[in-house]
N, C-alpha and C. Protein backbone atom coordinates (compact mmCIF):
# COMPACT_ATOMS: atom_id res chain seq x y z
N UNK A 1 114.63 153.12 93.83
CA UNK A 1 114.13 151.76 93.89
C UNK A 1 112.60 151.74 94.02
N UNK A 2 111.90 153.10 94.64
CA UNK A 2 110.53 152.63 95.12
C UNK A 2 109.56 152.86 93.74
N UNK A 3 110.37 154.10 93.19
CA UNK A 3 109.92 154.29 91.42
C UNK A 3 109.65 153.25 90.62
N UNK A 4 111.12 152.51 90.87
CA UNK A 4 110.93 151.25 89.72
C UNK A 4 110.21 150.02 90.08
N UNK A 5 110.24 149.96 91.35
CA UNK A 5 109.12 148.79 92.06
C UNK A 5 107.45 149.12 91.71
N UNK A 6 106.96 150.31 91.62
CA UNK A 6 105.96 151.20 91.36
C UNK A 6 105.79 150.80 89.65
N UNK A 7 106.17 151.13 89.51
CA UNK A 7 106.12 150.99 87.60
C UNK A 7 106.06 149.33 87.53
N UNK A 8 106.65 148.74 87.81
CA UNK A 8 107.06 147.47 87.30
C UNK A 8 105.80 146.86 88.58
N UNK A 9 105.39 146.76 89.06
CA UNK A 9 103.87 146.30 89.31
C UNK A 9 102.76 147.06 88.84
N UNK A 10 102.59 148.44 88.25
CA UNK A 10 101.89 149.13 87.87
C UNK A 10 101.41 148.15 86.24
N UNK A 11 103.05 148.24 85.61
CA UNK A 11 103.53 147.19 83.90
C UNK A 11 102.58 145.76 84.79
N UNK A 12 103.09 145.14 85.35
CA UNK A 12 103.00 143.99 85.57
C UNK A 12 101.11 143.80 85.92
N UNK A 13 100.14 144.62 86.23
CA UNK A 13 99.24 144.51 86.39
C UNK A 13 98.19 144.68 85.25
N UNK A 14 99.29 145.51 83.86
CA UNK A 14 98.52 145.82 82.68
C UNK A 14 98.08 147.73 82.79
N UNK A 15 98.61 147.61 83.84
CA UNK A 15 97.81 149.52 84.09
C UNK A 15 98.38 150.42 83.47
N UNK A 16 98.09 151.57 83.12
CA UNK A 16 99.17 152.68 82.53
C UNK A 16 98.82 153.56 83.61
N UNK A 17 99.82 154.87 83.62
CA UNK A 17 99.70 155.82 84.89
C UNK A 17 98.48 156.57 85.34
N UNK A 18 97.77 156.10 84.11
CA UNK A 18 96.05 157.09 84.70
C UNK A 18 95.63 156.08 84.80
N UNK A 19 95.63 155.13 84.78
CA UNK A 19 94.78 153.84 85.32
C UNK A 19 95.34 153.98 87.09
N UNK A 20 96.17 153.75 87.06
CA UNK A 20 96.59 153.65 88.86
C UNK A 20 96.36 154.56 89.13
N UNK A 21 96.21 155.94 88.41
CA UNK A 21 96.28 157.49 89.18
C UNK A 21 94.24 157.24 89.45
N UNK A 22 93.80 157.43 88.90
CA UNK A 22 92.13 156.62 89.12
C UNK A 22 91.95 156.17 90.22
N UNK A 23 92.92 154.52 90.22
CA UNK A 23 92.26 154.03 91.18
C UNK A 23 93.01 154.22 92.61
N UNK A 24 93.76 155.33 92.42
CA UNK A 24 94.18 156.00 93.73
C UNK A 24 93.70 157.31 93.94
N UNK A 25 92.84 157.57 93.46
CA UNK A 25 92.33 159.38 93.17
C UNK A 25 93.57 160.19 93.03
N UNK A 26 94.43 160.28 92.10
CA UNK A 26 95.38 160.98 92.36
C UNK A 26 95.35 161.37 91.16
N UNK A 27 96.73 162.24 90.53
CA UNK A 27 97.10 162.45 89.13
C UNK A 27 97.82 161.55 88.73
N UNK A 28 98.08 161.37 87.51
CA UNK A 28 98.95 161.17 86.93
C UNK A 28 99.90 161.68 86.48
N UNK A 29 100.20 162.71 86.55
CA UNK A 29 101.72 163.44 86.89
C UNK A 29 102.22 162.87 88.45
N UNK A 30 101.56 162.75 89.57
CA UNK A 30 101.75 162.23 90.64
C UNK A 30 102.55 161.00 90.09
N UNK A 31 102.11 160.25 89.69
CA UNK A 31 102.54 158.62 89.32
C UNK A 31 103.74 158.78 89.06
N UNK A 32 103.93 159.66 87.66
CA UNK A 32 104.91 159.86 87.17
C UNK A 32 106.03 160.24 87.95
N UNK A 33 105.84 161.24 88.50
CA UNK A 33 107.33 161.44 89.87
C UNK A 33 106.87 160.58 90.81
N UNK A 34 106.35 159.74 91.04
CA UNK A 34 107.05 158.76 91.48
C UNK A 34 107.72 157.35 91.28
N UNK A 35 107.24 157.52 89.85
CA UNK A 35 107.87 156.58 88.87
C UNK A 35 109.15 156.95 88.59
N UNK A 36 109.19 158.60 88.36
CA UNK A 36 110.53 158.87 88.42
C UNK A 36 111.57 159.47 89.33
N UNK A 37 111.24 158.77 90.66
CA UNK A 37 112.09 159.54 92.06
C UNK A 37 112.68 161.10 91.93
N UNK A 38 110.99 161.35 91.02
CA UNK A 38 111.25 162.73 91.92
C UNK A 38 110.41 163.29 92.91
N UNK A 39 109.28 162.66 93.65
CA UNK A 39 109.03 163.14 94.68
C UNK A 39 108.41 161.50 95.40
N UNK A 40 108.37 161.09 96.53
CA UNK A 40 108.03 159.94 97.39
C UNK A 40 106.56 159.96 97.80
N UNK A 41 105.79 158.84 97.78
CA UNK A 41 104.33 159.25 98.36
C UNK A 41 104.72 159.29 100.15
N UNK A 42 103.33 160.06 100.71
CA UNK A 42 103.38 160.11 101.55
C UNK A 42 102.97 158.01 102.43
N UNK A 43 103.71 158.40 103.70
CA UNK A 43 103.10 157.25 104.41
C UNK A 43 101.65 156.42 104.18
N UNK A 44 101.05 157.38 104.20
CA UNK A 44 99.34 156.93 104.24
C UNK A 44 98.97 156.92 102.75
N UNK A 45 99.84 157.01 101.76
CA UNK A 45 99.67 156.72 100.32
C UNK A 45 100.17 155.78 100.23
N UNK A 46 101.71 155.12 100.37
CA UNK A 46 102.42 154.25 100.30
C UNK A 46 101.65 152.87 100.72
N UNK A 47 100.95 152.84 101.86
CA UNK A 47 99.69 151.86 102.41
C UNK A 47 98.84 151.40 101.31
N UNK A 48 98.10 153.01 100.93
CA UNK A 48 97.14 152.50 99.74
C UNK A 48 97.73 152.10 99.00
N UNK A 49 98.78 152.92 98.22
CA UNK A 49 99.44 152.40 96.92
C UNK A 49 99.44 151.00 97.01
N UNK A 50 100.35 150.03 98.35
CA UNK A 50 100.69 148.46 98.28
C UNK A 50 99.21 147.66 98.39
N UNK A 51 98.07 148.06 99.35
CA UNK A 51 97.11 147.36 98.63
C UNK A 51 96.25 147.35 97.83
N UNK A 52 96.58 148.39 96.58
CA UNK A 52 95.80 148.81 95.50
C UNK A 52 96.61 147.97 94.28
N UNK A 53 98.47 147.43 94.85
CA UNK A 53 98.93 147.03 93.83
C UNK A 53 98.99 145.07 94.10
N UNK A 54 98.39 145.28 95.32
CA UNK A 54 98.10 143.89 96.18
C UNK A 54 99.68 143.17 96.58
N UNK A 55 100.72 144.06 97.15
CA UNK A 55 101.74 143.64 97.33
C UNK A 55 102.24 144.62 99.24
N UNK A 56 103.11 143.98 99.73
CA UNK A 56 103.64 144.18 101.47
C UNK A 56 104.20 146.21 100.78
N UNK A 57 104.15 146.81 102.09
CA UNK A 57 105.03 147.75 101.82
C UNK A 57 106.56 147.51 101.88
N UNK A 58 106.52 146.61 102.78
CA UNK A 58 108.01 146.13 102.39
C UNK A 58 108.75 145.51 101.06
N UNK A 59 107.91 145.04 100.38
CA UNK A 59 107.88 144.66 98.92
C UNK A 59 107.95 145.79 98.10
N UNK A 60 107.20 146.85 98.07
CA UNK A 60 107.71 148.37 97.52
C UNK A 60 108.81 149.11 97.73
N UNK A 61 109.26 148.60 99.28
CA UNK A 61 110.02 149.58 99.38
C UNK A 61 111.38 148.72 99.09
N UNK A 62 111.12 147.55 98.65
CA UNK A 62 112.47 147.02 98.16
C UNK A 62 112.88 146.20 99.43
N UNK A 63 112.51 146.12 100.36
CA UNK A 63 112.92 145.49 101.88
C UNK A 63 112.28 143.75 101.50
N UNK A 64 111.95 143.67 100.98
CA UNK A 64 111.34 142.60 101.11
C UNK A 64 111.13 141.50 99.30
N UNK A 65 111.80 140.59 98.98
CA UNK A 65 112.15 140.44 97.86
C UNK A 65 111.35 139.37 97.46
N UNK A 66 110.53 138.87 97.93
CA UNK A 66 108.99 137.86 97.74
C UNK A 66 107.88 138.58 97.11
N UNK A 67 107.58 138.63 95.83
CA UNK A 67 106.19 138.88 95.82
C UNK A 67 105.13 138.23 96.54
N UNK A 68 104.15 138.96 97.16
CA UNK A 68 102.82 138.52 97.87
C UNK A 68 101.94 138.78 97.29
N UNK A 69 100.99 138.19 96.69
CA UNK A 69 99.50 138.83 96.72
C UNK A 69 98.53 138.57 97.97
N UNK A 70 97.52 139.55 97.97
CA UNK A 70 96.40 139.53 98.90
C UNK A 70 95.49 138.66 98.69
N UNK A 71 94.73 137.87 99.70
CA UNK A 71 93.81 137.26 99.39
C UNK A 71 92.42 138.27 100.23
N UNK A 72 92.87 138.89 101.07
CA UNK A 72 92.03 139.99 101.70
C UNK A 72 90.54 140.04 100.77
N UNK A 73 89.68 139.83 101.57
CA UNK A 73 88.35 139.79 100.93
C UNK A 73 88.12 138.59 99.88
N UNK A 74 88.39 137.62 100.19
CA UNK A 74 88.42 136.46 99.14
C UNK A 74 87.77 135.08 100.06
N UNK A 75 86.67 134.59 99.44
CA UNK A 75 86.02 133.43 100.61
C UNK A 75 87.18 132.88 101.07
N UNK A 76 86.77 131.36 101.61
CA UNK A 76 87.89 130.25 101.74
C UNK A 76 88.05 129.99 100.82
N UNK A 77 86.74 129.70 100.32
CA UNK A 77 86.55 128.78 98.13
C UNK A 77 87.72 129.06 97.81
N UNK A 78 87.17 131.05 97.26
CA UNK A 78 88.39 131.15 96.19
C UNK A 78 89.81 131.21 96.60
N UNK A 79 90.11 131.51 98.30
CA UNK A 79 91.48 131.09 98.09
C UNK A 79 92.23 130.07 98.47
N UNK A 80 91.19 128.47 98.58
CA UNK A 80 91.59 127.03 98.51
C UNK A 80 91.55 127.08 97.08
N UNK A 81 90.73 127.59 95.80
CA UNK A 81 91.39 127.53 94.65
C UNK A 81 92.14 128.00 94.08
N UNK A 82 92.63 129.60 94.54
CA UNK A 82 94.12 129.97 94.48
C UNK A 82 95.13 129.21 94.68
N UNK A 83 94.84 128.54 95.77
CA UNK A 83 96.33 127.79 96.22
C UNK A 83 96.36 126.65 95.25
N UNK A 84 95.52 125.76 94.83
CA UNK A 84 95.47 125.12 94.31
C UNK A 84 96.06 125.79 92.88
N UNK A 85 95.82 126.40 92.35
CA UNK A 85 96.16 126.88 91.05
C UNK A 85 98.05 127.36 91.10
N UNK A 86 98.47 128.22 91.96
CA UNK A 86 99.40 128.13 92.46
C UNK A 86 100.58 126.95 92.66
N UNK A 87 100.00 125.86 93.31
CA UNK A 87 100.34 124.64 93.32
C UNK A 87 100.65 124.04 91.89
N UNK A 88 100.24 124.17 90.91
CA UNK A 88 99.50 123.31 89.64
C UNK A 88 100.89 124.46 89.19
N UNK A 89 100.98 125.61 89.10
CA UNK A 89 101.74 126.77 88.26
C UNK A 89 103.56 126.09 88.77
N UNK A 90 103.48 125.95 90.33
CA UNK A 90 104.88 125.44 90.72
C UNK A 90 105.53 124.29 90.03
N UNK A 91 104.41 122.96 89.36
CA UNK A 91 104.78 121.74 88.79
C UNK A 91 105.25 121.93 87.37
N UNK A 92 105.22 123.51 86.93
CA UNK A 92 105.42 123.55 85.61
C UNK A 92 106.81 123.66 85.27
């Protein structure tokens, strides 16, 4: 499950596996087993990994079935115009 949660926000962000392997300093063979449950990141990767993919670790690890994004580092501005945009996306 944590493979396919991994990939499918990795897809969902536009990235391919050396794009995330980059912006995690890692390989991309790394990505790959863990795209393909064959090996698990460690704890203190799993952290970075969720806010590099801007989602809960509980959301990776499948515990948690809400996508979240971060607003972490974002004025008030931009995220009274997030919400607003958000808002506007729900009426559709």
């Amino acid at each position: 499950m944590l493979g396919e949660n991994i990939k499918a926000l990795r897809s969902a962000m536009g990235w391919s596996q050396v794009e995330l392997a980059k912006r995690l300093n890692i390989t991309k063979q790394t990505v790959s087993n863990w795209e393909n449950e064959n090996i698990q990141p460690s704890i203190e990767m799993l952290v970075h990994l969720s806010k590099t993919l801007g989602v809960t670790t509980d959301h990776l690890l499948g515990l948690d079935h809400i996508p979240r994004i971060s607003v972490e580092g974002l004025s008030p501005k931009a995220i009274a115009h997030l919400t607003l945009l958000i808002d506007d996306l729900r009426d559709l």
